[in-house]
Protein backbone atom coordinates (compact mmCIF):
# COMPACT_ATOMS: atom_id res chain seq x y z
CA UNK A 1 185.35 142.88 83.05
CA UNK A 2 184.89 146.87 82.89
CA UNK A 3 187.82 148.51 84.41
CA UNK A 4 185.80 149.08 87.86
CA UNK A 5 184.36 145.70 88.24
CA UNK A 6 188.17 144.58 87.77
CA UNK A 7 189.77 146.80 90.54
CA UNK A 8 186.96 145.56 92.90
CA UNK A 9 188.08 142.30 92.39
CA UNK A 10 191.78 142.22 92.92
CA UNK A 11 190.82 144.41 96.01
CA UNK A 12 189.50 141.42 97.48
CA UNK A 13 192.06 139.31 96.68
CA UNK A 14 194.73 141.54 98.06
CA UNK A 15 193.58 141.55 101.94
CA UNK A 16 195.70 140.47 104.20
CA UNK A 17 193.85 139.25 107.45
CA UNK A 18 195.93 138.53 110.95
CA UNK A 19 194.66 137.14 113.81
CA UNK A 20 196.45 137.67 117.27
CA UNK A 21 196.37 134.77 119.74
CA UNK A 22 194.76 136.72 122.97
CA UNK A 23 193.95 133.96 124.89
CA UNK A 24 196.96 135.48 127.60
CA UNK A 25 194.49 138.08 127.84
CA UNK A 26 191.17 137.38 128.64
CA UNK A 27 190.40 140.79 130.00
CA UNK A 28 192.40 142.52 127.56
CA UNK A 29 191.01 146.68 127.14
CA UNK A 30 192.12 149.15 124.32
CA UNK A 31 191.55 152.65 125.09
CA UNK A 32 191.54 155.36 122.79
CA UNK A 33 191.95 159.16 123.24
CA UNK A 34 191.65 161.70 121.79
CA UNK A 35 192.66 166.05 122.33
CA UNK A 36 191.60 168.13 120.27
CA UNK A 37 192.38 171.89 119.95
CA UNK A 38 190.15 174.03 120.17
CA UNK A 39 191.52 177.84 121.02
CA UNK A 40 194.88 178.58 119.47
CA UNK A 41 196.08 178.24 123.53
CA UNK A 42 195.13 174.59 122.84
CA UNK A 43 198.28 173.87 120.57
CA UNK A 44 200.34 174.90 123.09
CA UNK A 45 198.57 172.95 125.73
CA UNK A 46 198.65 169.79 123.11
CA UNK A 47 202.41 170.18 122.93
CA UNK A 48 203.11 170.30 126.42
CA UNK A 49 201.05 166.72 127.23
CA UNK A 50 203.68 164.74 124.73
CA UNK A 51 206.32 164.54 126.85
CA UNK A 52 205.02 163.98 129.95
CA UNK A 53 203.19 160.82 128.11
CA UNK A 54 206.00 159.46 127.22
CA UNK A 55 207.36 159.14 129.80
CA UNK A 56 204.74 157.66 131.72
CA UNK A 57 204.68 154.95 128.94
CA UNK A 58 208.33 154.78 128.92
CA UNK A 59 207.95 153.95 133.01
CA UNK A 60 205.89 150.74 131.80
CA UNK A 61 202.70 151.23 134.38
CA UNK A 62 201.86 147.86 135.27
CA UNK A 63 199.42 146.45 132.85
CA UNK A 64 200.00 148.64 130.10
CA UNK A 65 200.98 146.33 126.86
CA UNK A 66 201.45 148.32 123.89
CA UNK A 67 200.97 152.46 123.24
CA UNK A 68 200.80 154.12 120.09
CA UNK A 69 200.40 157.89 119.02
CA UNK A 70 197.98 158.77 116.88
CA UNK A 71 197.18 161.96 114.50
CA UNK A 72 193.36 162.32 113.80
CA UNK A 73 193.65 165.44 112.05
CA UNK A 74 196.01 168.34 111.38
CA UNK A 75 193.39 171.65 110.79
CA UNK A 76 192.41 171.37 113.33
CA UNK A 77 195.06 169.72 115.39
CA UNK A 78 193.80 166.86 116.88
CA UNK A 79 196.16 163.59 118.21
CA UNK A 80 195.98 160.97 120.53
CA UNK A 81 196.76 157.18 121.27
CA UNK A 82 195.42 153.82 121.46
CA UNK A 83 196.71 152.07 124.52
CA UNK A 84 196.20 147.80 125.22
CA UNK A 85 196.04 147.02 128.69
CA UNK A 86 196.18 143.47 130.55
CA UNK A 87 192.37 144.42 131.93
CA UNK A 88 190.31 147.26 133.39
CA UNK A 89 191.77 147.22 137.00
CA UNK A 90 195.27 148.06 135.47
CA UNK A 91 194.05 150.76 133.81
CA UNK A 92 191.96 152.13 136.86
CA UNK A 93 195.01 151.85 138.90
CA UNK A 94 197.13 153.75 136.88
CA UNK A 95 194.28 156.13 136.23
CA UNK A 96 193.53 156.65 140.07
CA UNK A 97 197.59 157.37 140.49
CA UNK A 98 199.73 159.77 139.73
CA UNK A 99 200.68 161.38 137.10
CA UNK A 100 197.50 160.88 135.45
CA UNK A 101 195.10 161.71 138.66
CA UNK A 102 196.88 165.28 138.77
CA UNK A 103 196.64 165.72 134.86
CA UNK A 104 192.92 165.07 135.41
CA UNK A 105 192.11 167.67 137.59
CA UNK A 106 194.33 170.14 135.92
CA UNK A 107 192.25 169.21 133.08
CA UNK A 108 188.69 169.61 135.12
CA UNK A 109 189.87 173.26 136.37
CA UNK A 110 191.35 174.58 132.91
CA UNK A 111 190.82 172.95 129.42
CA UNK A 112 194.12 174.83 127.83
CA UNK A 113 192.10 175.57 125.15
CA UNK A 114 191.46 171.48 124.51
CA UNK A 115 188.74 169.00 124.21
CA UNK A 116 189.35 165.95 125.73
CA UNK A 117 187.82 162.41 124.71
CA UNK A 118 188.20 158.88 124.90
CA UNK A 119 186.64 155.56 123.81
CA UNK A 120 186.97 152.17 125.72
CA UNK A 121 186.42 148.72 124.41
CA UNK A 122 186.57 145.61 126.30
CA UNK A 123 188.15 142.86 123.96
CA UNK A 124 187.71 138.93 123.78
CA UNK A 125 189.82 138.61 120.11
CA UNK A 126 190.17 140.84 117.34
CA UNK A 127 191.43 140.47 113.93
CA UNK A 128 193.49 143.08 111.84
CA UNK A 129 194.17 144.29 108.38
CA UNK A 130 196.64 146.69 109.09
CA UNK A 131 200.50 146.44 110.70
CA UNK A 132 199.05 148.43 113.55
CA UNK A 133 197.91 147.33 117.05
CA UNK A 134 198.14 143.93 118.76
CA UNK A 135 200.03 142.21 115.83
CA UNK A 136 202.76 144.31 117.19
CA UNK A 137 202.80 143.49 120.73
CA UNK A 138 202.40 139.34 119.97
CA UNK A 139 203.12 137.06 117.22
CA UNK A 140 200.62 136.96 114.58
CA UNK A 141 198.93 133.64 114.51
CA UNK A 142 197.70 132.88 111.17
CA UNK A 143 196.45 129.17 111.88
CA UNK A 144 193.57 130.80 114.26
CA UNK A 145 190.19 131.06 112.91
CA UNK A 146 189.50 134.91 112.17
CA UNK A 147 187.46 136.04 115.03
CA UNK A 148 186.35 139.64 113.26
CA UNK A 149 186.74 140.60 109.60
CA UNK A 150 185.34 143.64 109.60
């Protein structure tokens, strides 16, 4: 084989596919979010939110299985986290309460220079190819049939 044609096939034989058992959590949700900064006010306003989220992770809401920090981008500056919770009423609850309800409406009267998004997915089983995500929070179970691949 031509040196490309070669790499593309070891690549395939090099993938490493996990499947987390998630029957425990029928109504499991990840969340993502995202801020982005947009005015150089934003940094500041960025910095400021990282502290008070971890702490309301390290509280454990009820619910709330795994967090993780994410970095989307560093010009601009632009971070976040995926979150895994039990089901949707978990994260409504803690989303109605504080802290998060008075965050909110900070957020609503003054950006800080930010732009705020987030994505929501409701999840029946899910396969990985990375060491992120579920296949930290449970046991990999490699005898389950591969429920996505993609």
């Amino acid at each position: 084989m031509v040196g490309s044609e070669q790499q593309v096939v070891d690549m395939g034989l090099n993938t490493d596919r996990r499947t987390v058992d998630l029957s425990a959590f029928p109504d499991l949700v990840v969340i993502y979010l995202g801020v982005r900064v947009n005015t150089p006010k934003g940094l500041k306003t960025l910095l400021r939110f990282g502290p008070k989220i971890a702490k309301s992770v390290a509280e454990q809401p009820d619910g709330l299985l795994l967090h993780e920090n994410m970095l989307f981008s560093m010009l601009p500056p632009h971070g976040g986290m995926r979150q895994y919770w039990q089901d949707f009423e978990s994260l409504e609850r803690w989303a109605s309460s504080l802290p998060h309800k008075e965050w909110w409406a900070q957020f609503v009267r003054d950006t800080g220079g930010t732009g705020f998004w987030h994505e929501l997915y409701f999840m029946g089983g899910y396969g990985w190819r990375d060491g992120g995500g579920l296949p930290r929070y449970d046991r990999p179970s490699p005898g389950l049939p591969e429920l996505c691949t993609r």
